[in-house]
N, C-alpha and C. Protein backbone atom coordinates (compact mmCIF):
# COMPACT_ATOMS: atom_id res chain seq x y z
N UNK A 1 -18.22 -3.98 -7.08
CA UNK A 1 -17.86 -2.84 -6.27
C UNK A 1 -16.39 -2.97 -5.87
N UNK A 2 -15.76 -1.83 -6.03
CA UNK A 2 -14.55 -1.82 -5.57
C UNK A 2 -14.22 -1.07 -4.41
N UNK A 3 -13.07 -1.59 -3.25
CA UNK A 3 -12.80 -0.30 -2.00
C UNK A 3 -11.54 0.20 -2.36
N UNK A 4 -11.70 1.29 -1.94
CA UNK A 4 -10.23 2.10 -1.92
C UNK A 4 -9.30 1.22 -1.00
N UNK A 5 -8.40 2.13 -1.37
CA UNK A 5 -7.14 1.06 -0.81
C UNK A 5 -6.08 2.56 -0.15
N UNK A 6 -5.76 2.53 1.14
CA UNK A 6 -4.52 3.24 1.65
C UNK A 6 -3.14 2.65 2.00
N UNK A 7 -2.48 3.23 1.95
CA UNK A 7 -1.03 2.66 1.63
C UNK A 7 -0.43 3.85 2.75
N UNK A 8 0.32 3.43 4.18
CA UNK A 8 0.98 4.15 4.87
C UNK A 8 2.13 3.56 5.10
N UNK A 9 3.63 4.39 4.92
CA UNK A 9 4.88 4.35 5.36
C UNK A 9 4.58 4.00 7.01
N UNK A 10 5.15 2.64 7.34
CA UNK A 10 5.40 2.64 8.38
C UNK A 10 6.36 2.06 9.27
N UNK A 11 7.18 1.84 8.35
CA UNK A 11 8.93 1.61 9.02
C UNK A 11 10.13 1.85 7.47
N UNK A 12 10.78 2.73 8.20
CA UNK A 12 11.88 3.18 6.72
C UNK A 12 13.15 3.15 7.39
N UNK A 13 14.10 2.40 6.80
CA UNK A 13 15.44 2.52 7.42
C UNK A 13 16.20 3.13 5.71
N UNK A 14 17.26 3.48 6.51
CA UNK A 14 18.31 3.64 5.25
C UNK A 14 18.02 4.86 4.83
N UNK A 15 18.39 4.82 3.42
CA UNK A 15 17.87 6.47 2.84
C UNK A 15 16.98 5.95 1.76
N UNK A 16 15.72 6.51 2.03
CA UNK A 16 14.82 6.35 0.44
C UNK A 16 14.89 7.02 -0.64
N UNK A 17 15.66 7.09 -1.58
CA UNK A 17 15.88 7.72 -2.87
C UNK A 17 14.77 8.73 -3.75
N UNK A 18 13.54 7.76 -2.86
CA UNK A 18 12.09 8.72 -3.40
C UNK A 18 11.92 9.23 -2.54
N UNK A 19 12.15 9.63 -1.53
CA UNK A 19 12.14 10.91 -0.29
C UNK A 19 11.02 10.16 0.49
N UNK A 20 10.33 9.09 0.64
CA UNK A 20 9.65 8.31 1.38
C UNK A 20 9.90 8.55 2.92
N UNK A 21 8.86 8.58 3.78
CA UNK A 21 9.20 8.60 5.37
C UNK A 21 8.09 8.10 5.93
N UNK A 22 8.41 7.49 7.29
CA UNK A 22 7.34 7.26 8.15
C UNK A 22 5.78 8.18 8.29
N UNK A 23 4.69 8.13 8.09
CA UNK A 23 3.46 8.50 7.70
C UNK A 23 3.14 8.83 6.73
N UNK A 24 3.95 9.05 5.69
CA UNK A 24 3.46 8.82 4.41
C UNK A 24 2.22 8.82 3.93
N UNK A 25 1.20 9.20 3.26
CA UNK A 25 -0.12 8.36 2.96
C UNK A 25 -0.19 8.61 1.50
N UNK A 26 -0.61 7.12 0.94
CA UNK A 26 -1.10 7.44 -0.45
C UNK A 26 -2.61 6.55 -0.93
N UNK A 27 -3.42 7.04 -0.96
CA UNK A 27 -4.90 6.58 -1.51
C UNK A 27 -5.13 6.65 -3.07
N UNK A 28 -5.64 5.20 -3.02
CA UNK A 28 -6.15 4.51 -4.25
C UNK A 28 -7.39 4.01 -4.40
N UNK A 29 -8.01 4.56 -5.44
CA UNK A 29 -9.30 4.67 -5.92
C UNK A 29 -9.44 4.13 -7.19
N UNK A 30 -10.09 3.10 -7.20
CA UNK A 30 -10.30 2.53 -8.40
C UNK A 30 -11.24 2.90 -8.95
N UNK A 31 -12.61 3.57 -8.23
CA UNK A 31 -13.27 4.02 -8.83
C UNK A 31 -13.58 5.56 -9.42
N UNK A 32 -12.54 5.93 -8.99
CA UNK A 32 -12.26 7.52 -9.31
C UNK A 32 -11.46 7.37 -10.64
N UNK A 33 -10.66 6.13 -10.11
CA UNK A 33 -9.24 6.31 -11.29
C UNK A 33 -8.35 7.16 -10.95
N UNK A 34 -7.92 7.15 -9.54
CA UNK A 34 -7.04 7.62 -9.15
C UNK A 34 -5.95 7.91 -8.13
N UNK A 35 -4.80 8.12 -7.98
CA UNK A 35 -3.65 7.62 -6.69
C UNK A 35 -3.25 9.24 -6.41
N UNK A 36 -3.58 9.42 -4.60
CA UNK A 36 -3.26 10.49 -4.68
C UNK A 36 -2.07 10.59 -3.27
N UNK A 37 -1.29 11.04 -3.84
CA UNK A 37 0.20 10.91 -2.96
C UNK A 37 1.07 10.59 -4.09
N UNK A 38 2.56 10.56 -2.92
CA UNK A 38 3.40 10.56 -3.79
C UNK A 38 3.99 8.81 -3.31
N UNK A 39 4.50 8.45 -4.84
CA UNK A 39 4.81 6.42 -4.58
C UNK A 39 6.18 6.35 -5.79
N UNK A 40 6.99 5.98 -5.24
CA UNK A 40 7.76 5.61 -6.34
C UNK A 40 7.19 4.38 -7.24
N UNK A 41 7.52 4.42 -8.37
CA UNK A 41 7.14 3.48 -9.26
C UNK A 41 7.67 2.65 -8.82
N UNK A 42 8.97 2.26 -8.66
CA UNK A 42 9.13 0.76 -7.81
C UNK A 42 7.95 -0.26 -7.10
N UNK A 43 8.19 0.59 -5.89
CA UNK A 43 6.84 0.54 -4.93
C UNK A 43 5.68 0.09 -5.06
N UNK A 44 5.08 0.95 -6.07
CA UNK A 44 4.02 0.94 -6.67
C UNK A 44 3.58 -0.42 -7.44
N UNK A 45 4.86 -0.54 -8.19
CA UNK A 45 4.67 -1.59 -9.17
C UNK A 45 4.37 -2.99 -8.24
N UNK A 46 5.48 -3.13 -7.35
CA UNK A 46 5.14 -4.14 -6.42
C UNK A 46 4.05 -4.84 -5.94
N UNK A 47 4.04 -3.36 -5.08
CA UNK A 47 2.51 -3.82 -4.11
C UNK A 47 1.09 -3.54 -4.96
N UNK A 48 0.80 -3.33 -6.33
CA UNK A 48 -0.03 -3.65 -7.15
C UNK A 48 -1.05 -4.44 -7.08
N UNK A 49 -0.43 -5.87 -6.82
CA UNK A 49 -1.35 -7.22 -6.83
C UNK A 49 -2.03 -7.19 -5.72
N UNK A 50 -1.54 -6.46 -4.49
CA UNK A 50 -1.88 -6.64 -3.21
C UNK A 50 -2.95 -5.71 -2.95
N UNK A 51 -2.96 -4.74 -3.65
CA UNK A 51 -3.61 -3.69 -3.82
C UNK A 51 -4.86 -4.35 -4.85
N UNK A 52 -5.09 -4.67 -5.72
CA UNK A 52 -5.55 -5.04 -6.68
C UNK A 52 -6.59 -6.14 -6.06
N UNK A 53 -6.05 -6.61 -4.94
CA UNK A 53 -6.64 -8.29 -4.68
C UNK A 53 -7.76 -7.11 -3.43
N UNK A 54 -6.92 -6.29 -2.56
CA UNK A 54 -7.87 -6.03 -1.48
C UNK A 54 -9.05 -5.26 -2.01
N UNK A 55 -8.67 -4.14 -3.12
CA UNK A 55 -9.96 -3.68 -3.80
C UNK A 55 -11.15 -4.69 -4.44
N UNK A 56 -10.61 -5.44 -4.22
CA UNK A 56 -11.89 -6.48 -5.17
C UNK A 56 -12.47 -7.33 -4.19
N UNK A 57 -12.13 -6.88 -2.97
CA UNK A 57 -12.59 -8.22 -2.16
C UNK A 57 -11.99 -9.39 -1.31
N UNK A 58 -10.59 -9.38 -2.26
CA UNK A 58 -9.90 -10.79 -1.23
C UNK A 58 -9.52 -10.41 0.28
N UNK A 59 -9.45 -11.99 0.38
CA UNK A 59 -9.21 -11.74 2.12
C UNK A 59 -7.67 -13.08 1.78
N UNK A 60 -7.09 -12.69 3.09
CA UNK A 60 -5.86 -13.54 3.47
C UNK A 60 -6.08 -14.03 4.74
N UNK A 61 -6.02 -15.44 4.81
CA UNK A 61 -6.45 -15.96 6.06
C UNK A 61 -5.63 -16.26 7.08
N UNK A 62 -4.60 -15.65 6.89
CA UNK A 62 -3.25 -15.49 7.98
C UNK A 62 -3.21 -14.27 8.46
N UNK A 63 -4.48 -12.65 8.19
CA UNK A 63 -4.17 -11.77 8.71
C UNK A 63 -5.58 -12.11 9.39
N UNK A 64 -4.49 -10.87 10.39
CA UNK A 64 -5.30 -10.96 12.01
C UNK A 64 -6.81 -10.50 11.46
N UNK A 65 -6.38 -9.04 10.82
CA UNK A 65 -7.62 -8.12 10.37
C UNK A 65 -7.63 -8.25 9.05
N UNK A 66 -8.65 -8.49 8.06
CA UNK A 66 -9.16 -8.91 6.73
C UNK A 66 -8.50 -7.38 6.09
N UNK A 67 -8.63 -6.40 6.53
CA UNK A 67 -8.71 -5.31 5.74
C UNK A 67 -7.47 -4.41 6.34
N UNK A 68 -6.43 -5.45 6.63
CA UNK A 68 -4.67 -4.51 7.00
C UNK A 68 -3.75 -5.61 6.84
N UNK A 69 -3.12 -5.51 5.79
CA UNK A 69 -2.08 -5.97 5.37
C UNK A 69 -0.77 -5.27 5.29
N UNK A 70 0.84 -5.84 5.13
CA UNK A 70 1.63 -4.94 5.06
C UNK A 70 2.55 -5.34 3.67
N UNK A 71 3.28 -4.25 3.33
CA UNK A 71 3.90 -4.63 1.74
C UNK A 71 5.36 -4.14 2.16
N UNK A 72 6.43 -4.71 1.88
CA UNK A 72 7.89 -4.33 1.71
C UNK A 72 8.15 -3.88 0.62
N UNK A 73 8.81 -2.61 0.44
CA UNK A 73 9.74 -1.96 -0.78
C UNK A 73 10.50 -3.35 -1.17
N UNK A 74 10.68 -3.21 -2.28
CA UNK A 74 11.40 -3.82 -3.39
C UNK A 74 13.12 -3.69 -2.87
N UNK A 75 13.41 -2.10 -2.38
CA UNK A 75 14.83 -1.63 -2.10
C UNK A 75 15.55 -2.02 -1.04
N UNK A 76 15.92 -3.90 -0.91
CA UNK A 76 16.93 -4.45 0.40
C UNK A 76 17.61 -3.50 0.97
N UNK A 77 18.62 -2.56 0.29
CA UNK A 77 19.63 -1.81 0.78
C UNK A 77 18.71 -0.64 1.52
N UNK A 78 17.86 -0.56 1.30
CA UNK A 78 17.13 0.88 2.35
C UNK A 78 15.61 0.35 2.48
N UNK A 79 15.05 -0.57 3.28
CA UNK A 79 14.22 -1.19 3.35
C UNK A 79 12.77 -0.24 3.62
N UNK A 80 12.09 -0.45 3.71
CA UNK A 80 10.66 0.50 3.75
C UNK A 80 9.37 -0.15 4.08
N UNK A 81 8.51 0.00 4.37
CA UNK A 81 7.23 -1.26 4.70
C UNK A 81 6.03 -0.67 5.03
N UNK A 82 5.12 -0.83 3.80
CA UNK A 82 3.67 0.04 4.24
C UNK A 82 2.77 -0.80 4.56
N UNK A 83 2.36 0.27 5.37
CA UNK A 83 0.98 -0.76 5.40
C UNK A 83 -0.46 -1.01 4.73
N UNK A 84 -1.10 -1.69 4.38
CA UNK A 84 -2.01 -1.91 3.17
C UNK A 84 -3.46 -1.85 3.71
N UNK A 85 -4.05 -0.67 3.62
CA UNK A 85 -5.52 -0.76 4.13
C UNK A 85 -6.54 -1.01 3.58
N UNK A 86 -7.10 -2.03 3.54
CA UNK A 86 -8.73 -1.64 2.79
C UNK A 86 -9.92 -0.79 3.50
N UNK A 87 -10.19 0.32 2.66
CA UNK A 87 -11.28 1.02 3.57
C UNK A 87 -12.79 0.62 2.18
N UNK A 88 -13.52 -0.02 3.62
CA UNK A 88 -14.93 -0.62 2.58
C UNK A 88 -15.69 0.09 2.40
N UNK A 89 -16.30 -0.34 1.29
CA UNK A 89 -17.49 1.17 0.98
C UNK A 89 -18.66 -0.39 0.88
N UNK A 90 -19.46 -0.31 2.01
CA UNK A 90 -20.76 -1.07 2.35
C UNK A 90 -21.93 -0.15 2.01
């Protein structure tokens, strides 16, 4: 079984080139097969694994909450930082 995964803008400095802003939302469904929002491929490509690990189950034992993690843009010069939700399907 896999959980969806949400991805929210929640700190953006600088200028984001992909028009990115604070609340943002983009949902990922692995079992639909599908991402709905808008993500620069950068981005995307990045936080992948992180995404990839919470749909399947992993946990990180340095977060407070099992199912909120956060991911940094790739882009130093205009920094960005979402946050990584797992929403469980029990």
């Amino acid at each position: 079984m896999t959980h969806d995964v949400k991805l929210k803008v929640i700190k953006q400095e600088g200028h984001c080139t992909a028009g990115h802003e604070i609340g943002d939302e983009i949902f990922i469904s692995f079992e639909k097969n599908e991402i709905k929002g808008k993500i620069c491929l950068h981005a995307l490509y990045s936080v992948l694994p992180k995404v990839y690990a919470m749909a399947y189950g992993a946990e990180f034992p340095w977060l407070e909450d099992p199912d909120v993690s956060t991911h940094a843009c790739p882009d130093a010069t205009n920094p960005l930082v979402y946050e990584v939700r797992r929403i469980r399907k029990d």
